[in-house]
C-alpha atoms as a PDB file:
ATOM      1  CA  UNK A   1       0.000   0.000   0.000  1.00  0.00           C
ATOM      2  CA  UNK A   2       3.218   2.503   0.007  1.00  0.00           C
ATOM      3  CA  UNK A   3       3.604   4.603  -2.854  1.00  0.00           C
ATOM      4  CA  UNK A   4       7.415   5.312  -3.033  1.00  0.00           C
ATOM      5  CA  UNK A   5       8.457   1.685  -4.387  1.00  0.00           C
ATOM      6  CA  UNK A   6       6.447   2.103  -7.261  1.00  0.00           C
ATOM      7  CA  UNK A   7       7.167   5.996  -8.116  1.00  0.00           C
ATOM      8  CA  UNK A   8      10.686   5.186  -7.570  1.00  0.00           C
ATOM      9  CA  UNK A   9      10.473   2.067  -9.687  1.00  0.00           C
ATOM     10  CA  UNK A  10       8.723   3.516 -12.459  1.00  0.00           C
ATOM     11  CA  UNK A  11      10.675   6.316 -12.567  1.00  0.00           C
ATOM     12  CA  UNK A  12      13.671   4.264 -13.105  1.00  0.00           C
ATOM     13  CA  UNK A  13      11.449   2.444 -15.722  1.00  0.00           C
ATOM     14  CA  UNK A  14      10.771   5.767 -17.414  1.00  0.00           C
ATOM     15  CA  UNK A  15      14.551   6.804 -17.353  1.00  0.00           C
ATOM     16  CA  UNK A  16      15.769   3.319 -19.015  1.00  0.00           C
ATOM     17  CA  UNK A  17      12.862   3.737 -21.782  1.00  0.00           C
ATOM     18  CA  UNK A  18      13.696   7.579 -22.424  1.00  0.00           C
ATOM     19  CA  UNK A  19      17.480   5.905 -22.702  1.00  0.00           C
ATOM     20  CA  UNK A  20      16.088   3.277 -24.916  1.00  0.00           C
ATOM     21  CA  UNK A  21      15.016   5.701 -27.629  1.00  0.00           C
ATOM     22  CA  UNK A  22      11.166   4.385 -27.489  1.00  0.00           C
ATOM     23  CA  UNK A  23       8.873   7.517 -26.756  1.00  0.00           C
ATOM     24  CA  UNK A  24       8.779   7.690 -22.790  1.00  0.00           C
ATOM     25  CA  UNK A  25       4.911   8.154 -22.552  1.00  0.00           C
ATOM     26  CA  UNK A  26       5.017   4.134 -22.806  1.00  0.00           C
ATOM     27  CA  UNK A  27       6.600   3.778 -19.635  1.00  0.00           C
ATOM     28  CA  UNK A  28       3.516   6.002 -17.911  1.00  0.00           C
ATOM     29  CA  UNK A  29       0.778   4.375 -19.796  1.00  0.00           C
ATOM     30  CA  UNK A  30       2.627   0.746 -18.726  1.00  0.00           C
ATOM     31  CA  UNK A  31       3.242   2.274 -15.111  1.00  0.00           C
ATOM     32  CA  UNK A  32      -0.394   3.235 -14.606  1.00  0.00           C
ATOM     33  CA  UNK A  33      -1.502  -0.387 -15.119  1.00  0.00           C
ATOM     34  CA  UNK A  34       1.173  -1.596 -12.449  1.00  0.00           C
ATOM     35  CA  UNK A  35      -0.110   0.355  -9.593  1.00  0.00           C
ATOM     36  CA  UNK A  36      -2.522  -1.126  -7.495  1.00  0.00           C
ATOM     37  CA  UNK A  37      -5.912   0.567  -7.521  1.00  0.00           C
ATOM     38  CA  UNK A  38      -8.879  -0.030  -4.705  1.00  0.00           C
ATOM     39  CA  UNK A  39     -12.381   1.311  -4.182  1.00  0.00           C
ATOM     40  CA  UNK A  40     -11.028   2.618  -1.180  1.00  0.00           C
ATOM     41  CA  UNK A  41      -9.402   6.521  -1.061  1.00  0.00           C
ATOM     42  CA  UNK A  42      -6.434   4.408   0.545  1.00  0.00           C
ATOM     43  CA  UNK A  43      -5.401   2.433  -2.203  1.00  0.00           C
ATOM     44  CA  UNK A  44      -1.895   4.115  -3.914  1.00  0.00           C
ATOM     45  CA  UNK A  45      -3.285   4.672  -7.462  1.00  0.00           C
ATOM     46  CA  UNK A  46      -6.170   6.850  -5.764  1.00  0.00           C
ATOM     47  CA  UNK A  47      -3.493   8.761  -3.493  1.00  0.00           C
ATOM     48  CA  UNK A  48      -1.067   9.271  -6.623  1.00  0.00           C
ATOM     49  CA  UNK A  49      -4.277  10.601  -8.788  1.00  0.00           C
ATOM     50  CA  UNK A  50      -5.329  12.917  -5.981  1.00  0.00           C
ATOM     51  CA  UNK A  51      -1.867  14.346  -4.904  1.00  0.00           C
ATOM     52  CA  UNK A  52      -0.831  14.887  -8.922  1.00  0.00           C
ATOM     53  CA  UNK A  53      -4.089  16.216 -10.057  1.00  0.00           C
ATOM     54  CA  UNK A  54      -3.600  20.382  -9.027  1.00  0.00           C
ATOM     55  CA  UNK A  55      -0.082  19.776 -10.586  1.00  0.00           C
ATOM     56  CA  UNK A  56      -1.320  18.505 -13.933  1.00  0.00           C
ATOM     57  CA  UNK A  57      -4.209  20.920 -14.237  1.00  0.00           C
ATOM     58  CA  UNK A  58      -2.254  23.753 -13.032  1.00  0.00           C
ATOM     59  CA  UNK A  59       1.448  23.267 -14.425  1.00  0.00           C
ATOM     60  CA  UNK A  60       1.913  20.614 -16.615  1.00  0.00           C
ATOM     61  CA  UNK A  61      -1.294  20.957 -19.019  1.00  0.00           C
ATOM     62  CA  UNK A  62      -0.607  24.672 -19.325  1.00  0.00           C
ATOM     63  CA  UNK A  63       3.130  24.213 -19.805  1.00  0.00           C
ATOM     64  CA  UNK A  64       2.727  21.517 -22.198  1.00  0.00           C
ATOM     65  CA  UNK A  65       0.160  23.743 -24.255  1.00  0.00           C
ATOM     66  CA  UNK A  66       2.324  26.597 -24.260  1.00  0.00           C
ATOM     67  CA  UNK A  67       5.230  24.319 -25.657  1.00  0.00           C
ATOM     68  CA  UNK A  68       3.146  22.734 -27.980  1.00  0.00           C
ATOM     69  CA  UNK A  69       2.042  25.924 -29.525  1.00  0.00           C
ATOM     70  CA  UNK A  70       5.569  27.215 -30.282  1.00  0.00           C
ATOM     71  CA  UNK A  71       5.042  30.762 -30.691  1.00  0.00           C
ATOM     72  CA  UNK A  72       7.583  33.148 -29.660  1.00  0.00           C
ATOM     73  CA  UNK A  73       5.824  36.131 -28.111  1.00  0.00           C
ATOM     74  CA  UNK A  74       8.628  38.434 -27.355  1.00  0.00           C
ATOM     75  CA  UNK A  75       8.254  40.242 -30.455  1.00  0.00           C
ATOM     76  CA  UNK A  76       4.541  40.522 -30.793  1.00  0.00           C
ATOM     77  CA  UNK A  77       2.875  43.398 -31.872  1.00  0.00           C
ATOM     78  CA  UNK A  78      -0.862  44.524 -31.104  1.00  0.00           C
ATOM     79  CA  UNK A  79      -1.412  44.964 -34.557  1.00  0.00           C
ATOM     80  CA  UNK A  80      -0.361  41.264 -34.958  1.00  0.00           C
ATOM     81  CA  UNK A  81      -2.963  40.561 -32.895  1.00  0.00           C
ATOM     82  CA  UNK A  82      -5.657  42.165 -34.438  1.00  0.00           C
ATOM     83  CA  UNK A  83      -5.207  40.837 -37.554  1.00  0.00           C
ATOM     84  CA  UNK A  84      -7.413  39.177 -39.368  1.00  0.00           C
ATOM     85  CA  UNK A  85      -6.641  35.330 -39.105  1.00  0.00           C
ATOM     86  CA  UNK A  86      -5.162  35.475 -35.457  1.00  0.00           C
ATOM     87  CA  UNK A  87      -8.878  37.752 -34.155  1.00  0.00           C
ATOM     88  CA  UNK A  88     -11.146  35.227 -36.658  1.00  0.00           C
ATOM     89  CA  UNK A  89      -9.883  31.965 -35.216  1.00  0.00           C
ATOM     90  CA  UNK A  90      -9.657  33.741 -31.427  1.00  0.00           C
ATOM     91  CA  UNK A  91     -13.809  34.398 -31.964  1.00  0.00           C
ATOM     92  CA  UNK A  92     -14.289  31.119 -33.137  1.00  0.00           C
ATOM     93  CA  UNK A  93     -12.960  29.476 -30.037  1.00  0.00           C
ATOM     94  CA  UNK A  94     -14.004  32.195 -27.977  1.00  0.00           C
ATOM     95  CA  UNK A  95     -17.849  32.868 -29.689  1.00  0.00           C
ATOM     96  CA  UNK A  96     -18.427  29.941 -31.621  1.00  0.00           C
ATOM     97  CA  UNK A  97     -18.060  27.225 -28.363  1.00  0.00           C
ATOM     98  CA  UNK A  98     -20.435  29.299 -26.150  1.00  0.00           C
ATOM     99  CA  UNK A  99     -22.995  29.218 -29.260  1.00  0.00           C
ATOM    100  CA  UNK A 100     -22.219  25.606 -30.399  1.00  0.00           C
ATOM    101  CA  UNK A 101     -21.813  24.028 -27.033  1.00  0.00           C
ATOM    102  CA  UNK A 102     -25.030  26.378 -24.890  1.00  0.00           C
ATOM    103  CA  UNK A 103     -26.969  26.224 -27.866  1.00  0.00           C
ATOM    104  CA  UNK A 104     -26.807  22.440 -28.435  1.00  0.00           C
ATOM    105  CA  UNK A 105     -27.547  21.978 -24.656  1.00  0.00           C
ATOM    106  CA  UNK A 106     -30.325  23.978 -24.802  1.00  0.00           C
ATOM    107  CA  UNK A 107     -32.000  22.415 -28.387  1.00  0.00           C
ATOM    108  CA  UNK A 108     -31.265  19.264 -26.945  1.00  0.00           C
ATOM    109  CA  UNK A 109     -33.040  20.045 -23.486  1.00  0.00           C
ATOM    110  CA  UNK A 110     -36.185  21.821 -25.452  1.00  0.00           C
ATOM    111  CA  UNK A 111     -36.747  18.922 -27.968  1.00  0.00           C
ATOM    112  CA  UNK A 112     -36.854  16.331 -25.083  1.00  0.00           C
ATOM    113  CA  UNK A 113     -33.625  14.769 -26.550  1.00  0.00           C
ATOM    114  CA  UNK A 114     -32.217  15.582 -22.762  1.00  0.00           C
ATOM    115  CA  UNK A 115     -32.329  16.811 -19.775  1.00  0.00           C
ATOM    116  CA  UNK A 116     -30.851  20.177 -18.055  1.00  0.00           C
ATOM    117  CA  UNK A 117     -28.397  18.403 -15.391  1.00  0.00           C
ATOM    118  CA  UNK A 118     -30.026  17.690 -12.076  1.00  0.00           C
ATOM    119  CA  UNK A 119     -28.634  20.747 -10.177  1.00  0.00           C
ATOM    120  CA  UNK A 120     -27.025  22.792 -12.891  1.00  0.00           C
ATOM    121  CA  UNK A 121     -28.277  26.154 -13.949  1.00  0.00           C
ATOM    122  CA  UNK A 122     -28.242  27.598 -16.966  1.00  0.00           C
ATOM    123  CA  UNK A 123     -24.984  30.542 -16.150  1.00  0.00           C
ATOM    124  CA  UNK A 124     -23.402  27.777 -15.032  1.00  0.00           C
ATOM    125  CA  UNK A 125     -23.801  25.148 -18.153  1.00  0.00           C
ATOM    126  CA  UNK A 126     -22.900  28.789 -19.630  1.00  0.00           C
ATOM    127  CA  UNK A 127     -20.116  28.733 -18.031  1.00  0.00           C
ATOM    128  CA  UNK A 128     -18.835  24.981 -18.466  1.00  0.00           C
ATOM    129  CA  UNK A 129     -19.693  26.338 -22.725  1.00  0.00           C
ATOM    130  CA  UNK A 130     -17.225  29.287 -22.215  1.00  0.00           C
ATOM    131  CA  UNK A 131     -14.223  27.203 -20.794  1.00  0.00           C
ATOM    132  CA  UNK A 132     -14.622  24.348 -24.077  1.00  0.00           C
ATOM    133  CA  UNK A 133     -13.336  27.078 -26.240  1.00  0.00           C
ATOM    134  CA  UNK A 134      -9.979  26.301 -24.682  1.00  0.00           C
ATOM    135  CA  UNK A 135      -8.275  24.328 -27.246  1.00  0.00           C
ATOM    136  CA  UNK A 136      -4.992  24.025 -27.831  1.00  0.00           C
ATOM    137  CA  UNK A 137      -3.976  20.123 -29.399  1.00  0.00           C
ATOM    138  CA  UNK A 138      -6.667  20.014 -31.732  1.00  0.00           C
ATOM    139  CA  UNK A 139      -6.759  24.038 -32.877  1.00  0.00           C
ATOM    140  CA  UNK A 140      -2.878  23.510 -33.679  1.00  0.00           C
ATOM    141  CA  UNK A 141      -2.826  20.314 -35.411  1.00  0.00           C
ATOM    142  CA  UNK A 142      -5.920  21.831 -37.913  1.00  0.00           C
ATOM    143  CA  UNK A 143      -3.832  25.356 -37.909  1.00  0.00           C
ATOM    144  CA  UNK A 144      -0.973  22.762 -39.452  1.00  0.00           C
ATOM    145  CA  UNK A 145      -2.629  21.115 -41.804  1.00  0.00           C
ATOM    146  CA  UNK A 146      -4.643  24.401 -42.949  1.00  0.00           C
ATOM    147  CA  UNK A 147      -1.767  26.279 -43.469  1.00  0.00           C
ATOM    148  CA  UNK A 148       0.839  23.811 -44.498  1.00  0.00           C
ATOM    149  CA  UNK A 149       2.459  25.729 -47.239  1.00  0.00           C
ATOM    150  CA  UNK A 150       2.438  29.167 -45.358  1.00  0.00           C
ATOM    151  CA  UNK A 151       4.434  29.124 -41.845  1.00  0.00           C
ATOM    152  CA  UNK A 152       3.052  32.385 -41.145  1.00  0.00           C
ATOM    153  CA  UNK A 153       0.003  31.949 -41.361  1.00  0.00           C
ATOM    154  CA  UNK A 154       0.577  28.970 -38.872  1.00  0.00           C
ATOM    155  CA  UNK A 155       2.057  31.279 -36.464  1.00  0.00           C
ATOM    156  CA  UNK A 156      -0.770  34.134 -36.744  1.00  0.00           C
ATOM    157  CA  UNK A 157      -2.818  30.839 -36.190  1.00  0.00           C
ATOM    158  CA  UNK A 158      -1.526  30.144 -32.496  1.00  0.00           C
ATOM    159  CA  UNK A 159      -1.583  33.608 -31.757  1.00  0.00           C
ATOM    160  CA  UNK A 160      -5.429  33.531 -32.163  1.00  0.00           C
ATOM    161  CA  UNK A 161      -5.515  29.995 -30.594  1.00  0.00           C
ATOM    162  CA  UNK A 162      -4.046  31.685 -27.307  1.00  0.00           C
ATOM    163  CA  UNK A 163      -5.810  35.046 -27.357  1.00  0.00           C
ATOM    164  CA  UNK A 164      -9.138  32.437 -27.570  1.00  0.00           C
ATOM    165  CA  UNK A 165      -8.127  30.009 -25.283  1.00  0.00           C
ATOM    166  CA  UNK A 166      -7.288  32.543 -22.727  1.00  0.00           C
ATOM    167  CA  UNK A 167     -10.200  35.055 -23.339  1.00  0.00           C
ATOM    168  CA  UNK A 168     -12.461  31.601 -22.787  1.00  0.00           C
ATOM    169  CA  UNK A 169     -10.179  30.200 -19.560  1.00  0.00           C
ATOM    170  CA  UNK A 170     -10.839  33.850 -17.867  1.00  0.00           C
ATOM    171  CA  UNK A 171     -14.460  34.364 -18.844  1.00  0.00           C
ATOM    172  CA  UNK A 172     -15.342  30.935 -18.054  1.00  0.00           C
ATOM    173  CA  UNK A 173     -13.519  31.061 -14.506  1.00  0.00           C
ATOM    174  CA  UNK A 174     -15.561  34.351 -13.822  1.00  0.00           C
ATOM    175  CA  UNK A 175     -19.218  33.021 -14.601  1.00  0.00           C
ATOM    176  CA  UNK A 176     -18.581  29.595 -12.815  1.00  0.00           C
ATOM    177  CA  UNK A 177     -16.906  31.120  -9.489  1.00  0.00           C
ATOM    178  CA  UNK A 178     -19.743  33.612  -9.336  1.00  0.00           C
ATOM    179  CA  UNK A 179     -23.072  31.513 -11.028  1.00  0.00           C
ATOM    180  CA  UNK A 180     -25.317  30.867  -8.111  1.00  0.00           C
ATOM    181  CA  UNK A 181     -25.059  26.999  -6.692  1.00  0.00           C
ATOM    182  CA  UNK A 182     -28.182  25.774  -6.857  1.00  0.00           C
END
């Protein structure tokens, strides 16, 4: 029921594959299977998921977005960011997720094809709508293959892909830490 034998052992496991030349995410998809998981909050697959969880939400998925995306921001201008391309794809993250994501719920919900989540209000399914226009894996890969001939328009791509994700990740934060609990 310890934890440190296996993240020490698996870290060791993750070392020798890095060293091996196959892509190190094996290791962690193998290592996940080799820890013992319970019903119980006790069991150490639980207590690893529970103690890692702020860090991968907070640091790593942000970190690993921002190194995904690749764009240098040190020279950025504000008109770069007004642009066309970069302001079009940052309103269709931003805008076109509330619409596509709300409105959906709410069709769905009116035709009888659902129902509104027991305990959920509408600012807040708002809000949940808001924070899906963060998208970085997808929105880069389809920037790629888009643009493949035109590495500037790739770049004016992620800026818009940021200024979105961000403009959703800070709206969406707002309505849900201030939507009424019902």
């Amino acid at each position: 029921m310890r934890l440190w034998p296996y993240l020490f052992l698996l870290s060791a496991m993750w070392y020798a594959t890095l060293l091996s030349g196959v892509h190190a995410t094996i290791a962690g998809v193998v290592g996940a299977f080799l820890i013992p998981y319970g019903a119980s909050a006790k069991s150490p697959l639980v207590r690893l998921e529970h103690g890692i969880a702020p860090w991968v939400g907070f640091v790593i998925v942000p970190i690993f977005g921002f190194a995904n995306a690749g764009v240098d921001l040190s020279g950025i201008s504000m008109s770069a960011i007004l642009a066309p391309l970069p302001l079009g794809i940052a309103a269709g993250l931003f805008v076109g997720k509330q619409i596509g994501v709300c409105g959906g719920v709410a069709l769905a919900v009116k035709t009888g094809l659902a129902e509104k989540p027991t305990g959920a209000s509408w600012l807040q399914i708002y809000g949940v709508s808001l924070l899906c226009g963060i998208g970085f894996t997808m929105s880069l890969f389809i920037s790629s293959l888009a643009f493949p001939l035109d590495p500037a328009f790739v770049e004016d791509a992620k800026v818009g892909i940021l200024l979105g994700s961000l403009l959703s990740a800070l709206l969406g934060a707002l309505v849900l830490r201030f939507a009424p609990r019902t």
